[in-house]
Protein backbone atom coordinates (compact mmCIF):
# COMPACT_ATOMS: atom_id res chain seq x y z
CA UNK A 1 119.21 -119.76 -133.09
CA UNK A 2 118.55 -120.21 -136.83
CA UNK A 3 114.94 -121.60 -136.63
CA UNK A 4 113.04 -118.55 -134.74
CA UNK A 5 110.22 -115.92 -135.72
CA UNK A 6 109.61 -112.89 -134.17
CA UNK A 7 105.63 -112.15 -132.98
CA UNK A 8 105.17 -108.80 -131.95
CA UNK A 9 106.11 -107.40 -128.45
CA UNK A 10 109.49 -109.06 -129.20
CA UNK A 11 108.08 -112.64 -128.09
CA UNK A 12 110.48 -115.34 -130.18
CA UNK A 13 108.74 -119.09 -131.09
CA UNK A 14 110.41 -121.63 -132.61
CA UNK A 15 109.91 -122.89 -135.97
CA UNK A 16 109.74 -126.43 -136.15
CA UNK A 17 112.43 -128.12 -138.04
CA UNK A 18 111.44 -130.77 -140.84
CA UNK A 19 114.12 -133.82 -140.52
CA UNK A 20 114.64 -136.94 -141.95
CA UNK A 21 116.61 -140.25 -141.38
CA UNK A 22 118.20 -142.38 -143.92
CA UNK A 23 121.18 -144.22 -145.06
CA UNK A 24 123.14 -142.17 -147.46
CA UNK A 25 124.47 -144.37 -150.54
CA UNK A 26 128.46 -143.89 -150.43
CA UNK A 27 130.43 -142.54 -152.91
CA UNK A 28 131.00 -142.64 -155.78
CA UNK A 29 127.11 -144.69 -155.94
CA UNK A 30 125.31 -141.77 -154.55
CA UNK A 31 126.63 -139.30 -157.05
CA UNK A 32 126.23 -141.48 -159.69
CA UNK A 33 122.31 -142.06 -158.93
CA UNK A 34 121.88 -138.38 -158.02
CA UNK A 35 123.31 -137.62 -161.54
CA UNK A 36 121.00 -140.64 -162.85
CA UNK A 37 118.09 -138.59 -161.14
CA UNK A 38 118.59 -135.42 -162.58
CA UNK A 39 118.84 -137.07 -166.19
CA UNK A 40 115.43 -138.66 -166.03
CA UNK A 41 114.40 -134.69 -165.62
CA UNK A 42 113.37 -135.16 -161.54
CA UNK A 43 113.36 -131.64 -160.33
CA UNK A 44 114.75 -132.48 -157.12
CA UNK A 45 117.56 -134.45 -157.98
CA UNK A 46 120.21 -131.87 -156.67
CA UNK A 47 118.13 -131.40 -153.57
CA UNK A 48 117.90 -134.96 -152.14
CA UNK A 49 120.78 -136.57 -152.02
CA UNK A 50 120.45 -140.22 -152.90
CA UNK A 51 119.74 -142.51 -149.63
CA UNK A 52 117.95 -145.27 -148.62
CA UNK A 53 114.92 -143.46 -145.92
CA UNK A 54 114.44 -145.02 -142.76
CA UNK A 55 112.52 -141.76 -141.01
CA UNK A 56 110.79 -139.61 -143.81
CA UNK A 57 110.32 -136.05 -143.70
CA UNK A 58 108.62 -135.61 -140.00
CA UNK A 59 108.46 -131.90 -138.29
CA UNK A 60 109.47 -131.78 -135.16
CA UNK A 61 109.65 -129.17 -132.40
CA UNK A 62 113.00 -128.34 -130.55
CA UNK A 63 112.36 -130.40 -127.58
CA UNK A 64 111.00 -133.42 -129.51
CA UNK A 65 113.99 -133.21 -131.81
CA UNK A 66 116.79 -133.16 -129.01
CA UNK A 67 114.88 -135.95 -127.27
CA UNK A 68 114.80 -137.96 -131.15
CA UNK A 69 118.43 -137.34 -131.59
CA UNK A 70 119.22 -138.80 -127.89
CA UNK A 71 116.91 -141.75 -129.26
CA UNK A 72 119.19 -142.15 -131.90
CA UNK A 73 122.42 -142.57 -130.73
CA UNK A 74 120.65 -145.14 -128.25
CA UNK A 75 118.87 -147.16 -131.35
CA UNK A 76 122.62 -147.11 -133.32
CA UNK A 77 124.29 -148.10 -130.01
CA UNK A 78 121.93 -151.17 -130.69
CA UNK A 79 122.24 -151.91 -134.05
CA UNK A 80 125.39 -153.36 -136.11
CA UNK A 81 126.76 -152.40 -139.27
CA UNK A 82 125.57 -154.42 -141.69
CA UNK A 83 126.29 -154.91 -145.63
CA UNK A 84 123.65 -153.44 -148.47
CA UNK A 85 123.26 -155.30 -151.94
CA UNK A 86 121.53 -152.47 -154.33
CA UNK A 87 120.00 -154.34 -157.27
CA UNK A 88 117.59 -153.54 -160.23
CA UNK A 89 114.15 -151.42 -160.29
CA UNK A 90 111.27 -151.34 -158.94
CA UNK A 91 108.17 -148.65 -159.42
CA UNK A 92 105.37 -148.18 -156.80
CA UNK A 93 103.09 -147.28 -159.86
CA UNK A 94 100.39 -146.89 -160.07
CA UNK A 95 100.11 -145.70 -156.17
CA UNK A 96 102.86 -143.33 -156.46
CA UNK A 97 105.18 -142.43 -159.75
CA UNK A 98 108.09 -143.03 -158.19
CA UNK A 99 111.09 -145.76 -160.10
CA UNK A 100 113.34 -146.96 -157.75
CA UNK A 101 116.53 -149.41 -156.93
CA UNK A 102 115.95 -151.90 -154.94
CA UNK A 103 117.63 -152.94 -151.71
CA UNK A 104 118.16 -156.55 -152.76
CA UNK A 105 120.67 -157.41 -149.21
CA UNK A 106 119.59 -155.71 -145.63
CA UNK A 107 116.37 -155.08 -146.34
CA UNK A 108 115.34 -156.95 -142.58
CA UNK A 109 118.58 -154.57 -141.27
CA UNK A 110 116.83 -151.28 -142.45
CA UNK A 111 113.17 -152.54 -141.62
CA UNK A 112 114.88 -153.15 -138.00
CA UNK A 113 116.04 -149.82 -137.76
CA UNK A 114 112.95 -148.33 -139.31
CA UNK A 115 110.80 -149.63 -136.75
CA UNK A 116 113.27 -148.93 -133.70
CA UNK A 117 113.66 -145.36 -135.10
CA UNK A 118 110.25 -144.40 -135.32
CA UNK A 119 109.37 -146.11 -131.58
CA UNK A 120 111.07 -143.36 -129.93
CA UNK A 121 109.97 -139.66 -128.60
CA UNK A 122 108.91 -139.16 -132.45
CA UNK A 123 106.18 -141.78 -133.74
CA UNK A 124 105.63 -141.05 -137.19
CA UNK A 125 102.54 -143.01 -139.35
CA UNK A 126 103.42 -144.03 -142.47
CA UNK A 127 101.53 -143.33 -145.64
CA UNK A 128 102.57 -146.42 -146.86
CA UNK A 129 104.21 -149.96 -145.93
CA UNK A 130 107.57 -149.04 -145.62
CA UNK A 131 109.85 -150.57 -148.20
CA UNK A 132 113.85 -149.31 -148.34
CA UNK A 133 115.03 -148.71 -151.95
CA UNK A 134 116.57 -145.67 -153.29
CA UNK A 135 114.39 -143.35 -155.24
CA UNK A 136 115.73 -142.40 -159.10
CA UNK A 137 112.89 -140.99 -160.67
CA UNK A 138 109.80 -139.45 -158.83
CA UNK A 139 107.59 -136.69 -160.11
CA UNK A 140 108.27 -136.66 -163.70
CA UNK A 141 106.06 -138.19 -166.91
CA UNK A 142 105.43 -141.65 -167.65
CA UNK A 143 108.12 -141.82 -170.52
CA UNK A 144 110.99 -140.48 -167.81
CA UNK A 145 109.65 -143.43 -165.21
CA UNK A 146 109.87 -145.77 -167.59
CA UNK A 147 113.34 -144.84 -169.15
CA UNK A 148 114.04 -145.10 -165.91
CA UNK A 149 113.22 -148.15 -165.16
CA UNK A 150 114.87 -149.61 -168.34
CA UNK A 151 118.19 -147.96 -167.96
CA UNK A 152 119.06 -148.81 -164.32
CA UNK A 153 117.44 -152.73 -164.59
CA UNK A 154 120.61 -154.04 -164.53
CA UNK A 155 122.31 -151.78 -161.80
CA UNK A 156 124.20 -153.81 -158.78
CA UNK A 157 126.31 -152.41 -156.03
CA UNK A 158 127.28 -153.60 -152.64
CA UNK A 159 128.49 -151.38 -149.94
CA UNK A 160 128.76 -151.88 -145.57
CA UNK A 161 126.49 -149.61 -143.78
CA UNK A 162 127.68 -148.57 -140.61
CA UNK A 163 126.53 -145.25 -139.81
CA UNK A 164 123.13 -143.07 -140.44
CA UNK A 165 122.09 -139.52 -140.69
CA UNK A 166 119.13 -137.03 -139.56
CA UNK A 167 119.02 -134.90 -142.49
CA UNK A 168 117.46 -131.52 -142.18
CA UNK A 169 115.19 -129.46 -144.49
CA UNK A 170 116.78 -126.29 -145.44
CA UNK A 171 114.95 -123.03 -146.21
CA UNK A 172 116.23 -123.24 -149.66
CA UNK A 173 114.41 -126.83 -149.90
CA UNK A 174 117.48 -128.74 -149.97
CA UNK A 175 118.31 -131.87 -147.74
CA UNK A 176 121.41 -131.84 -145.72
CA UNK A 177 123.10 -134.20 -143.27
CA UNK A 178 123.02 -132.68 -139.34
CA UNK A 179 124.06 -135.57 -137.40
CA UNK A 180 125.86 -139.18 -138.21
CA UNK A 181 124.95 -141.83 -135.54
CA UNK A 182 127.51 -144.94 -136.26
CA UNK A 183 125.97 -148.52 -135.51
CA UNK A 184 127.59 -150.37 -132.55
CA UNK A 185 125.55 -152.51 -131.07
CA UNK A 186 126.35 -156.30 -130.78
């Protein structure tokens, strides 16, 4: 098992595993805003691909994470695909320096799934109010936020979302899809 320690006397305790849930932005739209990310100098740009959240980074033990992943599959059984309109910027300055683009279509779609997500065997509080977008610039100077910000203002896409992932935290501090769970509900 990949997440263990050792404790003396040969007694083994899991780790707990740091996941995530979100809607990954399809290609080629993801690789062009993860390329978008790394220009306005945000150091983890390469590490996070780009996604719209709808469970952020939570730890979770083994048991709660097999019993979150059953949860899952039941809250995309209940859910339908649904379409996504990206469109413009947004910043959450001054609370946070983060530039983002905003979900313009399915925002009530991801706030559904949000919710139905986080009702399960893992409630997570929130920091803050959750609002989907896709983060392009977080953690770097004012200048980069507002280049930003300038650059992508006029940015549209539209895609169909019909599937979402649990991303796990690697050791190496990079985000990578575990588990797809397709929407199928009615």
């Amino acid at each position: 098992m990949k997440h263990r320690i050792r404790y003396g006397r040969g007694v083994s305790v899991a780790r707990p595993t740091t996941i995530g849930v979100s809607i990954p932005i399809p290609a080629p739209h993801g690789a062009y805003l993860q390329r978008r990310r790394a220009d306005f100098g945000d150091p983890q740009a390469w590490q996070i691909p780009a996604h719209i959240t709808l469970l952020p980074p939570t730890e979770v033990d083994a048991e709660a994470y097999a019993a979150f992943l059953s949860h899952c599959g039941e809250v995309a059984d209940k859910h339908s695909a649904f379409d996504v309109v990206l469109r413009g910027t947004g910043t959450f300055r001054p609370l946070s320096d983060v530039v983002f683009i905003q979900v313009a279509r399915g925002v009530s779609n991801c706030e559904s799934l949000e919710r139905a997500l986080r009702s399960g065997p893992v409630q997570r509080d929130l920091d803050f109010y959750y609002h989907p977008h896709v983060t392009v610039a977080h953690n770097v100077p004012s200048e980069s936020l507002d280049r930003a910000f300038g650059e992508l203002a006029d940015y549209s896409v539209a895609f169909a979302v019909d599937a979402y992932h649990v991303y796990e935290l690697g050791d190496d501090g990079v985000w990578r899809p575990e588990r797809e769970f397709h929407l199928g509900g009615g």
